[in-house]
Protein backbone atom coordinates (compact mmCIF):
# COMPACT_ATOMS: atom_id res chain seq x y z
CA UNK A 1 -65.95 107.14 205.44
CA UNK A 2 -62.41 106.41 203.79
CA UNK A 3 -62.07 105.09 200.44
CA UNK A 4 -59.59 103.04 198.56
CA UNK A 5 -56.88 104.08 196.06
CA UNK A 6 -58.50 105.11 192.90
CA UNK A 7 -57.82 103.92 189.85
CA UNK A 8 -55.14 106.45 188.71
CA UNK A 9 -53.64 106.37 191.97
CA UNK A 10 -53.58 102.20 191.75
CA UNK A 11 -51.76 102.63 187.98
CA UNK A 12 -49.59 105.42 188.85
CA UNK A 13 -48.83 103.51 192.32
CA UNK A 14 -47.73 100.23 189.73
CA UNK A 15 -45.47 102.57 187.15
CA UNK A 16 -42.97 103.63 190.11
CA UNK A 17 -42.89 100.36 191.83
CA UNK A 18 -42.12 98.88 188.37
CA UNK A 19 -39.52 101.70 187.95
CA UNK A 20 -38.09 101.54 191.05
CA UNK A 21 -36.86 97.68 190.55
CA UNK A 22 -35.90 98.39 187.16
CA UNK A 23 -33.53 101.01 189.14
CA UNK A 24 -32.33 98.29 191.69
CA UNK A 25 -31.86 95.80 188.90
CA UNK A 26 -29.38 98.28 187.16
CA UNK A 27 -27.85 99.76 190.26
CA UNK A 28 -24.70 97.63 190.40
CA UNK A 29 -22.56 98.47 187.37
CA UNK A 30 -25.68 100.22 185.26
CA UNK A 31 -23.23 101.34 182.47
CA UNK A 32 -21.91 98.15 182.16
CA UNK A 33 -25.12 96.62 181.92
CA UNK A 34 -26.43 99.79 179.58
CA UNK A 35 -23.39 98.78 176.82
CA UNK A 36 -24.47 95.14 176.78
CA UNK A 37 -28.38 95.61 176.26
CA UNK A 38 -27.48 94.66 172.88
CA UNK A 39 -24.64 93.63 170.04
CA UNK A 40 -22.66 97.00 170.24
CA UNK A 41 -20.19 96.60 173.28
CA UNK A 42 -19.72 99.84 174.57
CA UNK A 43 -21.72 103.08 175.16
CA UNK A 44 -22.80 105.75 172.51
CA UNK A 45 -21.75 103.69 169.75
CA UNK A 46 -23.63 105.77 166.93
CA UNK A 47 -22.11 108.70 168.79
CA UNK A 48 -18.33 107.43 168.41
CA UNK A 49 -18.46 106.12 165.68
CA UNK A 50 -20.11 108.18 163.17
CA UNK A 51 -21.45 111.48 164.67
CA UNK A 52 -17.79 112.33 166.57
CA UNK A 53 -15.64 111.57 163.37
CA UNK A 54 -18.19 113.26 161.21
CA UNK A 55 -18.10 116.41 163.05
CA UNK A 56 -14.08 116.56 163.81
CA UNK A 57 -13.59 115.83 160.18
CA UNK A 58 -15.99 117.97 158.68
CA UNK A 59 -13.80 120.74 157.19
CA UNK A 60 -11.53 118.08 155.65
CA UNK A 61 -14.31 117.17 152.87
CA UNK A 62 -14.94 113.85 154.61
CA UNK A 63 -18.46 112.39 154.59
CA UNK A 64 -18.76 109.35 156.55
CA UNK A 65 -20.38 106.18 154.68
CA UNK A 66 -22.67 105.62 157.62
CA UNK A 67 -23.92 109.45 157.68
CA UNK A 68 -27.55 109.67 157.06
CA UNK A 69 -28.17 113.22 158.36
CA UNK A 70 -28.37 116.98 156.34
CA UNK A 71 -24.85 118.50 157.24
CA UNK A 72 -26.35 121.05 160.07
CA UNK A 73 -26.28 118.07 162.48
CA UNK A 74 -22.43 117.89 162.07
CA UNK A 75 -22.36 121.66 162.14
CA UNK A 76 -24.22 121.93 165.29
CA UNK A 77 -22.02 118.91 167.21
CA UNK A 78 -18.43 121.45 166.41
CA UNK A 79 -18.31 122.33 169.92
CA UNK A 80 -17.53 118.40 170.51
CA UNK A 81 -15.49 117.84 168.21
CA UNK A 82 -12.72 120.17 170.42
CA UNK A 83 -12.99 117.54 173.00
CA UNK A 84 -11.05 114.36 173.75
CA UNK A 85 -13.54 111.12 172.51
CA UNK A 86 -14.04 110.08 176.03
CA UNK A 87 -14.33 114.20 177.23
CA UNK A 88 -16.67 114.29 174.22
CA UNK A 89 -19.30 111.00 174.88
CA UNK A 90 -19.05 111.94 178.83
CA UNK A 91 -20.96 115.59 177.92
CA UNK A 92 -23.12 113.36 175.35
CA UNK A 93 -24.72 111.13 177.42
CA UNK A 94 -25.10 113.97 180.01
CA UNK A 95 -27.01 115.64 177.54
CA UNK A 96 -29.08 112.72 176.88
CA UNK A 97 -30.11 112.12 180.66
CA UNK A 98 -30.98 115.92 180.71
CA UNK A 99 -33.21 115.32 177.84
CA UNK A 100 -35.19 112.67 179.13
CA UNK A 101 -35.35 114.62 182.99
CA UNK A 102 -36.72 117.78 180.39
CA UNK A 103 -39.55 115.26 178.66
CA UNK A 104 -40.14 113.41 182.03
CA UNK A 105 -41.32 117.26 183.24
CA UNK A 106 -43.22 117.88 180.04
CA UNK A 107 -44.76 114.61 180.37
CA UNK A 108 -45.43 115.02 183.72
CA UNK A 109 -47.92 118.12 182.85
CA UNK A 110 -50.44 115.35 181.48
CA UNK A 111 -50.57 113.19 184.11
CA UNK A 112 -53.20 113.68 186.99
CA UNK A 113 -52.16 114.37 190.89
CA UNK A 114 -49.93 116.85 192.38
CA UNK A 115 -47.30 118.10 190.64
CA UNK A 116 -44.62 116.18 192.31
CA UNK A 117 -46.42 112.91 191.94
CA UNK A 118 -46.85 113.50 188.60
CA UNK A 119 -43.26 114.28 188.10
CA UNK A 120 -42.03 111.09 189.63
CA UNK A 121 -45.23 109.25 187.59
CA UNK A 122 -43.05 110.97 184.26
CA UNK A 123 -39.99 109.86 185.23
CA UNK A 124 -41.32 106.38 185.96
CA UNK A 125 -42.33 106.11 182.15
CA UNK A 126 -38.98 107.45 180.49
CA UNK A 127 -36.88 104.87 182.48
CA UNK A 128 -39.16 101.93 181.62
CA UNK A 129 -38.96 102.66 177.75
CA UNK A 130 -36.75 100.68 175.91
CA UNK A 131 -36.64 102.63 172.88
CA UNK A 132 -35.36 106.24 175.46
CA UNK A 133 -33.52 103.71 176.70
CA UNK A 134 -31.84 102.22 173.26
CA UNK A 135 -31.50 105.76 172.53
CA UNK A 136 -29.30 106.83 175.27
CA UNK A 137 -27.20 103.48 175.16
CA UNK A 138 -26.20 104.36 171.06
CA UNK A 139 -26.01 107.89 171.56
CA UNK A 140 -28.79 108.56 169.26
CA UNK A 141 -29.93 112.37 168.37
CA UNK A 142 -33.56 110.65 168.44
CA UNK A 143 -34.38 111.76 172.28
CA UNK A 144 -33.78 115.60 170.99
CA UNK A 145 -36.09 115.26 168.43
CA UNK A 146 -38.55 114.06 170.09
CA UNK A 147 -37.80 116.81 173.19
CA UNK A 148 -37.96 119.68 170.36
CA UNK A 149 -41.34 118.72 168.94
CA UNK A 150 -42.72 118.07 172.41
CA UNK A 151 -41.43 121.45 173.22
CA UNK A 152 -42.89 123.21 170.16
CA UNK A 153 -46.17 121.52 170.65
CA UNK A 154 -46.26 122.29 174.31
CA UNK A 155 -45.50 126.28 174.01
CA UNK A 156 -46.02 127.37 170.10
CA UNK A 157 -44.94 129.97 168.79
CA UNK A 158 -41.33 131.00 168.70
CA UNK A 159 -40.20 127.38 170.20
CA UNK A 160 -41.88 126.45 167.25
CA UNK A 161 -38.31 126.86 165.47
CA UNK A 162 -37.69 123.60 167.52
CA UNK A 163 -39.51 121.28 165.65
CA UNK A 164 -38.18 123.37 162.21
CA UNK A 165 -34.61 122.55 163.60
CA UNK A 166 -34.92 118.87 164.29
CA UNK A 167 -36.86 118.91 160.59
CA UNK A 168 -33.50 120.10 159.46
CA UNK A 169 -31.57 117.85 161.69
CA UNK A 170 -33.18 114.29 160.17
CA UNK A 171 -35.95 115.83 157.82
CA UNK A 172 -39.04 112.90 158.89
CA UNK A 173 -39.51 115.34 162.04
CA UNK A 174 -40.46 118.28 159.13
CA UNK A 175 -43.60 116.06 158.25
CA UNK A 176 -44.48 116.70 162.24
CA UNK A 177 -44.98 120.62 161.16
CA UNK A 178 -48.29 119.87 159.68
CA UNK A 179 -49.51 119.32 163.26
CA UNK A 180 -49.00 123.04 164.08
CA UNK A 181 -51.47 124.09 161.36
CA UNK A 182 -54.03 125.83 164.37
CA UNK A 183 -50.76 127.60 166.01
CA UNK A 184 -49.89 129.87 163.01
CA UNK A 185 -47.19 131.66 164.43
CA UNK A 186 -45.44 128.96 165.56
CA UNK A 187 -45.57 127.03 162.35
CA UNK A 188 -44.30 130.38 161.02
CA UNK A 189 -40.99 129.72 162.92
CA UNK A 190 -41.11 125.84 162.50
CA UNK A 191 -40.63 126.47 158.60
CA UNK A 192 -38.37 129.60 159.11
CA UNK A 193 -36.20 127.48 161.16
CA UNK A 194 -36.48 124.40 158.48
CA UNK A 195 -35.42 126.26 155.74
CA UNK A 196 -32.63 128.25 157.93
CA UNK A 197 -31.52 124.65 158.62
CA UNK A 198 -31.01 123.27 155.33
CA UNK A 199 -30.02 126.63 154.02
CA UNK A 200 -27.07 127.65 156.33
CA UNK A 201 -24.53 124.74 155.43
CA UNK A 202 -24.82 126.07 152.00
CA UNK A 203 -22.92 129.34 152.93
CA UNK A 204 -20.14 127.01 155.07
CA UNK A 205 -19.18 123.88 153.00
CA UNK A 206 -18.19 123.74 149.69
CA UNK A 207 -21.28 122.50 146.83
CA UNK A 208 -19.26 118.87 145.99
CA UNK A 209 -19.06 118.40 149.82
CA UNK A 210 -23.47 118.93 149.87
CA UNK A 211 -23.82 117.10 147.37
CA UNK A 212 -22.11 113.94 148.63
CA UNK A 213 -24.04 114.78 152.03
CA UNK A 214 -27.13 114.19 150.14
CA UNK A 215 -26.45 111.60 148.02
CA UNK A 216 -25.74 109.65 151.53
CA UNK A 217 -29.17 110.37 152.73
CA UNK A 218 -31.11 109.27 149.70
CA UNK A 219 -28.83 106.28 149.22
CA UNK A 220 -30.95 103.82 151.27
CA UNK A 221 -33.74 105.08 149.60
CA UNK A 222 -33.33 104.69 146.20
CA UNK A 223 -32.07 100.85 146.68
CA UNK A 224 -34.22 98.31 145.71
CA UNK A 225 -37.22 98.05 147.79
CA UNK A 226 -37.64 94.44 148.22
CA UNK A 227 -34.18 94.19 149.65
CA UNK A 228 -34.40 96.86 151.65
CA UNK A 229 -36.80 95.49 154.05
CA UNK A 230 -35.36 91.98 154.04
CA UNK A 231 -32.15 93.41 155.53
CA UNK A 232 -34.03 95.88 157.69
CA UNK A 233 -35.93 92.55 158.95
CA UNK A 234 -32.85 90.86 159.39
CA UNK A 235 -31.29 93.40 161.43
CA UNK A 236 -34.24 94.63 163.39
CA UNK A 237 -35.93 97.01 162.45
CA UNK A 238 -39.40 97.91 164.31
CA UNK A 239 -41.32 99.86 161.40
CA UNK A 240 -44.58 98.46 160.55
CA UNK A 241 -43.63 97.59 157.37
CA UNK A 242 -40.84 95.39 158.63
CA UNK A 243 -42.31 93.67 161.17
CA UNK A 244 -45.24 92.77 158.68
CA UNK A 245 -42.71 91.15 156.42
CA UNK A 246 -40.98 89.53 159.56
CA UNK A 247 -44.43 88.35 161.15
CA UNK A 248 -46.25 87.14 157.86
CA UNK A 249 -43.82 86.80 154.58
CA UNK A 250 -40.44 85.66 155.96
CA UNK A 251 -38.50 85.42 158.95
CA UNK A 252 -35.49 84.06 157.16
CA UNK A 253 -32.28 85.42 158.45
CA UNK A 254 -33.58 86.48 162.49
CA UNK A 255 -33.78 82.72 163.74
CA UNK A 256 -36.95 81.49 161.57
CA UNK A 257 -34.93 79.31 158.98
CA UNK A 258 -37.35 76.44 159.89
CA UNK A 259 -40.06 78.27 160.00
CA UNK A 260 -40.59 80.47 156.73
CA UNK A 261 -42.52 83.30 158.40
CA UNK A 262 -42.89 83.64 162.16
CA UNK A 263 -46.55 83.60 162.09
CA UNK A 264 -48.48 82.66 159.14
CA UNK A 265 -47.42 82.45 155.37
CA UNK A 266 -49.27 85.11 153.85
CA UNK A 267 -48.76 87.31 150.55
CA UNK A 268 -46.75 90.10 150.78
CA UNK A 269 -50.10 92.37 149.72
CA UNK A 270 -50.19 92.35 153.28
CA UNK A 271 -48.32 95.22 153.61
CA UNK A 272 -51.34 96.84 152.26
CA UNK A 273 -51.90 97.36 156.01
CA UNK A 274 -49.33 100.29 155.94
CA UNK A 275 -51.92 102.63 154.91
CA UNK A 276 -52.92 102.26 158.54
CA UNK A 277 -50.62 105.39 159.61
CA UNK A 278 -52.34 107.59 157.08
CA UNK A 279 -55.76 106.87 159.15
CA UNK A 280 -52.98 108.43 161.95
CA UNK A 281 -52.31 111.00 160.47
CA UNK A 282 -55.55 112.45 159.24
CA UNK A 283 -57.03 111.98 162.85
CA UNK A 284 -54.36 113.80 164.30
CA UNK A 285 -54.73 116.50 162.31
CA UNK A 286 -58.38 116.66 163.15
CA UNK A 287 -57.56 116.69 166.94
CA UNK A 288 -58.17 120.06 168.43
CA UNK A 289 -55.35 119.23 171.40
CA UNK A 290 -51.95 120.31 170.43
CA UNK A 291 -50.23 116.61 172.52
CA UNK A 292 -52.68 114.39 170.63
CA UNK A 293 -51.87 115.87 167.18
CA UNK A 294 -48.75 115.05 167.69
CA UNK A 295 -49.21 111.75 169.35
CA UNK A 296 -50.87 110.53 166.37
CA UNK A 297 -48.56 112.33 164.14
CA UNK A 298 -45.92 110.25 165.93
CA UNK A 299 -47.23 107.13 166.10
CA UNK A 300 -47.99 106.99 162.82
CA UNK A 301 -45.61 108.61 160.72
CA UNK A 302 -42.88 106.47 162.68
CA UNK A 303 -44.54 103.52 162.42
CA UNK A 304 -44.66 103.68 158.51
CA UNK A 305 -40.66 104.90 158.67
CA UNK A 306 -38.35 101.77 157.28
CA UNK A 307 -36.35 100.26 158.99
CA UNK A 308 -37.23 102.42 162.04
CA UNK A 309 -35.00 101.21 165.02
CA UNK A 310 -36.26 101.13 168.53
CA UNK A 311 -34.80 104.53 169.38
CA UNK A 312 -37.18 106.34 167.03
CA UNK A 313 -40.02 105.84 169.06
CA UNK A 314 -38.75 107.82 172.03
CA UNK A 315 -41.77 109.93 172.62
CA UNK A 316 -43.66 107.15 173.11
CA UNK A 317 -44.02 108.28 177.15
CA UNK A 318 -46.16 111.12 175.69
CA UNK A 319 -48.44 108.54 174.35
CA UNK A 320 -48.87 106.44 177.37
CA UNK A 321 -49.30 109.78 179.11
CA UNK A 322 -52.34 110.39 177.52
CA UNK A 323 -53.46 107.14 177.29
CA UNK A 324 -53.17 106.24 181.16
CA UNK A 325 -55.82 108.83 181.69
CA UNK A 326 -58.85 107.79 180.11
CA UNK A 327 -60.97 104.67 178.89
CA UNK A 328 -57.51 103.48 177.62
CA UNK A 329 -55.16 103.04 180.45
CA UNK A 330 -55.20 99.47 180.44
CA UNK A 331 -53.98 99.46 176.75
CA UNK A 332 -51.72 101.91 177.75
CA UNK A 333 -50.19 100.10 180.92
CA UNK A 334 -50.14 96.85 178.82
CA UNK A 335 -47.79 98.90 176.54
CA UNK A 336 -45.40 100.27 179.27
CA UNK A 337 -45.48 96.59 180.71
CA UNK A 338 -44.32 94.86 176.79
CA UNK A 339 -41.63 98.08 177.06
CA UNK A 340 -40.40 97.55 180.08
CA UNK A 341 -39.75 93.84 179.96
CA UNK A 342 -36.50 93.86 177.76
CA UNK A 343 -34.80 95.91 180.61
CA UNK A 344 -36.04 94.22 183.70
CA UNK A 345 -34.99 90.81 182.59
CA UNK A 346 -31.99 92.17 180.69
CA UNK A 347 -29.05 92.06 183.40
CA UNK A 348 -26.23 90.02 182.83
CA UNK A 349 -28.61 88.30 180.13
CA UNK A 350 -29.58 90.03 176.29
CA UNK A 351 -31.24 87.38 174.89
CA UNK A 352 -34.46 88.46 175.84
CA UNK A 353 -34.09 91.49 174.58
CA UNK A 354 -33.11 89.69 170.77
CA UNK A 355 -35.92 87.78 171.02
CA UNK A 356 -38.20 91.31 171.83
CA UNK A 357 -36.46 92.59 168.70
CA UNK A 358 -37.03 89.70 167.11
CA UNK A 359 -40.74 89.97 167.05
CA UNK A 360 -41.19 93.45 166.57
CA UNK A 361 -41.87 94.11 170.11
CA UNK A 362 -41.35 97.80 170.17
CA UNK A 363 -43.89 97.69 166.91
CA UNK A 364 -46.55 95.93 169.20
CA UNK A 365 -46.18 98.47 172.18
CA UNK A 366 -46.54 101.14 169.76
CA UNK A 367 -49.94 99.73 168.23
CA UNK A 368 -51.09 99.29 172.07
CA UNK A 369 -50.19 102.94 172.98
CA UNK A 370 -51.74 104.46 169.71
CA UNK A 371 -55.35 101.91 170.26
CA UNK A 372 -55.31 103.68 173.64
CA UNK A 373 -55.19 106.95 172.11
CA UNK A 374 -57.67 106.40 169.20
CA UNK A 375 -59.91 104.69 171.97
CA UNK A 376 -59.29 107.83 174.29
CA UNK A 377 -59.95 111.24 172.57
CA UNK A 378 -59.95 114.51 174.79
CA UNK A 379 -62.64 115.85 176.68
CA UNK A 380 -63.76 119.60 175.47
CA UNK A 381 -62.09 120.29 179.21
CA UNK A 382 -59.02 119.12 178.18
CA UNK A 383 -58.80 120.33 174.60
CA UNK A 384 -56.29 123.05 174.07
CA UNK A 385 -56.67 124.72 170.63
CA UNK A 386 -53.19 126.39 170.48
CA UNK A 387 -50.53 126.55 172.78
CA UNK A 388 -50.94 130.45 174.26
CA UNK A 389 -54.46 130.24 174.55
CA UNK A 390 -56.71 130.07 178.11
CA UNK A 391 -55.27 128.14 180.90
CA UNK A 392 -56.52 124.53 180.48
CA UNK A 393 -55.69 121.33 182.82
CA UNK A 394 -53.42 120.54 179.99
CA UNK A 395 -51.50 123.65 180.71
CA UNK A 396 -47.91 123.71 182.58
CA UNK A 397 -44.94 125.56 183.38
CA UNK A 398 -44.23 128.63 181.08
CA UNK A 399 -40.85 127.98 178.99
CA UNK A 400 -37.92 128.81 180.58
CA UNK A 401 -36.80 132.65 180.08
């Protein structure tokens, strides 16, 4: 007696098909289309114009006013900063597709089926998220972040200097270290690594030149609050907070003007509903399974980031991952579908994609993804305690030697 598709088969079946027309939609000048998903005209943007010039000119005393990063960043991109601009974005954006082929593999350890099905299943997810998507298109050093904590999570112990690095690198990812408190050893090296991070520019640039490094990164931060979100709303931010102002206070400023806010005029206490990443937080710490602590750790510490742009939500294929797989997957898929739409109906046409912005969409699909995972803990079959432990069907390739 033969049987019908299961249900994994049916939603892992729908992910490729969905991928495989983004891929025809795109195939006919894709990095023209990639440079005009949104108001920057050309490819890396972030890359060219602040990372490149930050790192060529970093001897000279010269901090960039758009540098929001510790110095090691600009340390760490010297080897680019021999190259030619267009030498220099080319070997980039090649590192950015190799990142998302390296979390499409790591992802592809949680999904069910044979190895190569659940490769292309991985694969299927990267390309039909906007924000790994938005990430490659500015150049963003989001996608290794979110490779070095899945990487740290994944194998503990000494690639727990990953996640110590990227700490370093853009200091929210340090907050991520509390999910490695069952993996001792590799939190060891997560905070050797952190503190090697922040320490080593100290012994290679002069004191002024940290200083003014610094004062860049905490200038946001210490502007007035109020105004900060309003221009974060106004330029499109996807961070809870922002998209609560957007969706209930005022959507002034992003095509409301007639409208006050986009939904309903309510105080602006309710952004009292940003304590919802702490409940995040404390349940992935709870979690026994090294991916769901930091699945929740990621969906809600990012979530409560401000202005949080679409490309720091690039591990949000992890999420579905783990979603798909249980009681959840239709949250999940509903997710991956709201991700995906920006770039299927993007092609030779942005607007949609302004109008996804717009209305926080990237804050929805993260909300979907996360209800999935609260919805969907792991089974005690699943449940890996630390990452060297016993071989669990969680378990996958050993790190590269």
């Amino acid at each position: 007696m033969t049987t019908g598709p299961s249900r994994q088969d049916a939603v892992g079946y729908t992910l490729v098909f969905c991928a495989f027309i983004l891929l025809v939609l795109w195939l006919d000048a894709p990095l023209e289309k990639l440079s005009r998903l949104d108001h920057c005209p050309y490819l890396a943007c972030d890359f060219q114009v602040v990372y490149l010039p930050q790192a060529q000119h970093l001897y000279e005393g010269f901090v960039h006013g758009d540098w929001n990063y510790p110095p090691i960043l600009a340390i760490l991109l010297q080897p680019l900063a021999f190259l030619p601009t267009s030498a220099a974005v080319m070997a980039w954006t090649l590192l950015q597709l190799c990142l998302i082929g390296l979390q499409s593999w790591l992802v592809a350890d949680l999904l069910p089926g044979r190895r190569s099905w659940a490769l292309v299943q991985g694969l299927a997810l990267n390309l039909l998220c906007l924000p790994v998507i938005h990430s490659l298109k500015w150049g963003q050093i989001s996608m290794a972040l979110g490779v070095a904590a899945l990487c740290a999570f994944r194998w503990g112990g000494p690639a727990g200097a990953l996640i110590g690095l990227a700490g370093a690198v853009k200091l929210y990812p340090a907050v991520w270290l509390a999910g490695l408190w069952r993996d001792r050893r590799g939190l060891g090296w997560a905070v050797g690594a952190l503190v090697a991070g922040l320490g080593l520019p100290l012994l290679m640039l002069p004191w002024e030149q940290i200083q003014a490094f610094h004062q860049s990164i905490f200038r946001l931060q210490l502007q007035d609050h109020e105004r900060a979100i309003v221009s974060a709303a106004a330029l499109g931010g996807q961070g809870l907070q922002v998209s609560l102002y957007r969706w209930f206070v005022d959507g002034a400023g992003i095509g409301a003007e007639n409208h006050g806010s986009l939904l309903l005029s309510l105080p602006a206490g309710i952004g009292v509903l940003g304590l919802a990443p702490l409940a995040g937080v404390l349940g992935g710490l709870r979690s026994r399974d090294a991916h769901y602590r930091l699945a929740h750790l990621f969906c809600g510490l990012t979530l409560a980031l401000q202005p949080a742009w679409h490309h720091y939500f690039t591990l949000l294929p992890l999420v579905w991952a783990l979603g798909l797989r249980g009681r959840g997957w239709a949250l999940s898929l509903s997710s991956v579908a709201l991700s995906a739409l920006p770039l299927l109906l993007h092609p030779g046409n942005s607007s949609f994609y302004q109008t996804y912005t717009t209305w926080g969409g990237t804050t929805v699909t993260v909300l979907l993804a996360w209800a999935a995972l609260i919805g969907n803990p792991p089974s005690s079959a699943e449940v890996q305690g630390g990452p060297a432990k016993q071989p669990t069907p969680l378990a996958g390739p050993s790190p590269p030697s």
